[in-house]
Protein backbone atom coordinates (compact mmCIF):
# COMPACT_ATOMS: atom_id res chain seq x y z
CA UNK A 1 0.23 -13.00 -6.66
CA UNK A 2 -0.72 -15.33 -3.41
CA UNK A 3 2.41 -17.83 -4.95
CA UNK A 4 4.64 -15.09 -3.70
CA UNK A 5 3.87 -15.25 -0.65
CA UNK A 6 4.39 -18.62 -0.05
CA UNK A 7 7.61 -21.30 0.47
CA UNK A 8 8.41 -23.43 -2.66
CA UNK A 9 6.76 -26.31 -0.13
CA UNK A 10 3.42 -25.01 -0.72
CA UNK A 11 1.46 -24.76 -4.53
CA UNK A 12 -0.75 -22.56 -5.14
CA UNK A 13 -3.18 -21.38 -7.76
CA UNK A 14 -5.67 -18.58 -8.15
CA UNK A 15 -7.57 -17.24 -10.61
CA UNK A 16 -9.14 -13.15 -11.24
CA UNK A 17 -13.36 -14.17 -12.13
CA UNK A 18 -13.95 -17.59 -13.61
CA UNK A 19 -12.02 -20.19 -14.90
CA UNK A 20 -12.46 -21.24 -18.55
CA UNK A 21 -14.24 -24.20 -18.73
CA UNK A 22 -14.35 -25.31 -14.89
CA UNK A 23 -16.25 -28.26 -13.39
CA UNK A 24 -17.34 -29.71 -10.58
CA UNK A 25 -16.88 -33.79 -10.38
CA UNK A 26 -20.16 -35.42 -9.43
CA UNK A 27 -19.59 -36.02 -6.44
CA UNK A 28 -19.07 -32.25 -5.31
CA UNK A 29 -22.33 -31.42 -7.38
CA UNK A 30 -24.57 -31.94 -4.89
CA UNK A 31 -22.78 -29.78 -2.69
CA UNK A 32 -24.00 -27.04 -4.12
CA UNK A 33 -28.01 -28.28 -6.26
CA UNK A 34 -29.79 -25.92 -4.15
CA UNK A 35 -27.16 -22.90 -4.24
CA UNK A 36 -28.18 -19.73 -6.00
CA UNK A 37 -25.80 -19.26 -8.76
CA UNK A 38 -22.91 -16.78 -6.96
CA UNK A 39 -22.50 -19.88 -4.74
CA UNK A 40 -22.10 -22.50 -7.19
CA UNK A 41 -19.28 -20.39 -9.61
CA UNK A 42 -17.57 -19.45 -6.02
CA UNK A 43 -17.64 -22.89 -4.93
CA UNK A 44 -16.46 -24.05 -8.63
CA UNK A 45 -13.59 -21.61 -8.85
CA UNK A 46 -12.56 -22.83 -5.50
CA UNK A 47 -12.09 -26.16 -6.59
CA UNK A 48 -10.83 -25.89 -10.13
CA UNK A 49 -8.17 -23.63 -8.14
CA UNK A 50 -7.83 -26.55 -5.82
CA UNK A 51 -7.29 -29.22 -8.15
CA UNK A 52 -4.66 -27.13 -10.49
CA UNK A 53 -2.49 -26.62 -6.93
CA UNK A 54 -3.00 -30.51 -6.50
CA UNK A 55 -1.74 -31.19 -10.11
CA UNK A 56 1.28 -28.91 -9.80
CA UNK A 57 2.54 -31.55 -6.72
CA UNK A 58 1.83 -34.80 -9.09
CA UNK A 59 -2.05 -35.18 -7.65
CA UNK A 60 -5.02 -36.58 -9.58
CA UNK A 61 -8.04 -34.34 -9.50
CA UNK A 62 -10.40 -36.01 -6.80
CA UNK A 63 -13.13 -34.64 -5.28
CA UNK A 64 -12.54 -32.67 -2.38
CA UNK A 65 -15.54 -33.00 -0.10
CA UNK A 66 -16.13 -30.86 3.05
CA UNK A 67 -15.66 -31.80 6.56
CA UNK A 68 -17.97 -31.74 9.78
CA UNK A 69 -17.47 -27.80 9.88
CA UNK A 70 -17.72 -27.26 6.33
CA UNK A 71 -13.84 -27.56 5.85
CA UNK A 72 -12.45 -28.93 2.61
CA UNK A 73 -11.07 -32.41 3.39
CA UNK A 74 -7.89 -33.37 1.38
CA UNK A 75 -6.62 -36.35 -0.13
CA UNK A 76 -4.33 -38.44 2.39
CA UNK A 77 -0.99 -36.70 2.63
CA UNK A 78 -1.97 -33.21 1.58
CA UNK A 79 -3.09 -30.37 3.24
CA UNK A 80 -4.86 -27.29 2.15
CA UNK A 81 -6.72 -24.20 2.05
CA UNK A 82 -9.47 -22.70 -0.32
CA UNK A 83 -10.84 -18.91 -0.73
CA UNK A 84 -12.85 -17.00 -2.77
CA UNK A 85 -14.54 -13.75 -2.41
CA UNK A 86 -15.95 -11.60 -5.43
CA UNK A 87 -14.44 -12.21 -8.79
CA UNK A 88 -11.20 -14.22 -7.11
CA UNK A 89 -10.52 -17.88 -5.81
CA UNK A 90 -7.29 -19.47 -4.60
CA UNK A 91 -5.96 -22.53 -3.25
CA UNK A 92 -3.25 -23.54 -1.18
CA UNK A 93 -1.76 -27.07 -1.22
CA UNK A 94 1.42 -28.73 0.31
CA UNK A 95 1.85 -32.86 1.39
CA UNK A 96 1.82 -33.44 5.22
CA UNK A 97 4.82 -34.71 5.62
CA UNK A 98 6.35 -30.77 4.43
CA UNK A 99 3.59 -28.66 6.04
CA UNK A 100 1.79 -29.10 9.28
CA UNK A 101 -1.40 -27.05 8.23
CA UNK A 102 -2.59 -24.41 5.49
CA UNK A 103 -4.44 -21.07 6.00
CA UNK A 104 -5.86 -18.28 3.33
CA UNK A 105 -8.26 -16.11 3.53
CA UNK A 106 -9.52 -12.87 0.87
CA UNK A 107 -11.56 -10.15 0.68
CA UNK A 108 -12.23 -7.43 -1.67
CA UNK A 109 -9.76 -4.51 -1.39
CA UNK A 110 -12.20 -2.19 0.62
CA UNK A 111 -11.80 0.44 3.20
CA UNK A 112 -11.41 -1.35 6.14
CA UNK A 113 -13.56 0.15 8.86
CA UNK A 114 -12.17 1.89 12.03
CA UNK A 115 -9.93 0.24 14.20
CA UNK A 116 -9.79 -3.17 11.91
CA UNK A 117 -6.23 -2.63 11.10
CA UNK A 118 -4.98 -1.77 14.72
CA UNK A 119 -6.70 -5.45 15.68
CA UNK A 120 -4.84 -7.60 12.58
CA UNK A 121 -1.64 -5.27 12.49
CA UNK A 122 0.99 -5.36 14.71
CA UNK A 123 2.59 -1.72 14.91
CA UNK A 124 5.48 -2.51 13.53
CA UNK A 125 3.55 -4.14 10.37
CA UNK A 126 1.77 -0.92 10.24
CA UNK A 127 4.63 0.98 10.10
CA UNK A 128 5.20 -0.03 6.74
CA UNK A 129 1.83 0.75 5.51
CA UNK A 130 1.49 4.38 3.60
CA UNK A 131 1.17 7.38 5.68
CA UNK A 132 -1.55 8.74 4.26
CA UNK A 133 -5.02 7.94 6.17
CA UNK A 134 -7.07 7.39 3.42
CA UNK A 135 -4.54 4.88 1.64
CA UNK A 136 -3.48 3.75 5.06
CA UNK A 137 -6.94 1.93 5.66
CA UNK A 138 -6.79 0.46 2.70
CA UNK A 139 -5.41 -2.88 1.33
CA UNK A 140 -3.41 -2.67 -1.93
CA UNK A 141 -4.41 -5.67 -3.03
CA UNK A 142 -7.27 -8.86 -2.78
CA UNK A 143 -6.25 -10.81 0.48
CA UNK A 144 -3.87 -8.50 1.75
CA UNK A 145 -5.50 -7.42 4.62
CA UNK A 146 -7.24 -10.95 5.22
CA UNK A 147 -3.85 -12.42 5.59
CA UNK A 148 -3.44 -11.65 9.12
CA UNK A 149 -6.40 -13.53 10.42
CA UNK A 150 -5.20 -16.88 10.20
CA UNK A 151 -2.02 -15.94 12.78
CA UNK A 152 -4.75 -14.12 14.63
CA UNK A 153 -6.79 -17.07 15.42
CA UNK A 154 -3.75 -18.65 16.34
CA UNK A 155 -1.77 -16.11 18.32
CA UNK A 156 -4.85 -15.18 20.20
CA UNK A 157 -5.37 -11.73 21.03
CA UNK A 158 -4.09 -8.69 20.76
């Protein structure tokens, strides 16, 4: 699903619950000793999407450790992004020299509550949404409506 989204620049992988026989490498184990156990399979599925994304553009797996705020920090020459929310994880991955900087976010296709879509939305992106109220609050799929905050943070706002 994310892939098309996406330009051919950019790999991707994702995966719906958890991925057959994932790992962590030791060093991202520590990471996550003292997690309770939804942390440590989110964290996992995060990084076994990571490191299948990596593989597709001719990467080794290597351990992707997180930066000063938390933020994954790639191998030299790629760039990245990893989510995961209930029951879904995906990764984004491009080299540097093809792609200044990589965002994704997802959430659970929920109801969004009043007046979230009028902040990430511009009207004419709403215009295409269905007309019905109920449906119209509501994201047809996991990360659809969390794609918009990215450009948000960088556009400013609204």
């Amino acid at each position: 699903m994310i892939d098309e989204l996406l330009p051919e620049t950019v790999s991707a992988a994702e995966i719906f619950g958890e991925p057959p026989a994932a790992a962590l490498l030791p060093e991202e184990e520590p990471l996550v000793s003292r997690a309770v156990d939804k942390r440590t399979r989110e964290f996992t599925a995060g990084r076994w999407c990571a490191r299948r994304a990596m593989a597709q553009l001719g990467s080794p797996p290597v351990p992707i450790l997180p930066g000063p705020r938390g933020e994954p920090r790639w191998p030299s020459g790629l760039v990245g992004a990893i989510t995961h929310c209930a029951g879904y994880a995906a990764a984004v991955v491009a080299r540097s020299t093809e792609v200044l900087a990589l965002g994704i976010d997802a959430e659970p296709a929920e109801p969004l509550p009043d007046g979230v879509l009028e902040a990430v939305a511009l009207p004419g992106e709403r215009a295409g949404l269905p007309r019905n109220p109920a449906a119209h609050r509501r994201c047809p799929g996991t990360g659809c409506c969390s794609a918009p905050r990215s450009p948000c943070t960088r556009r400013g706002s609204r």
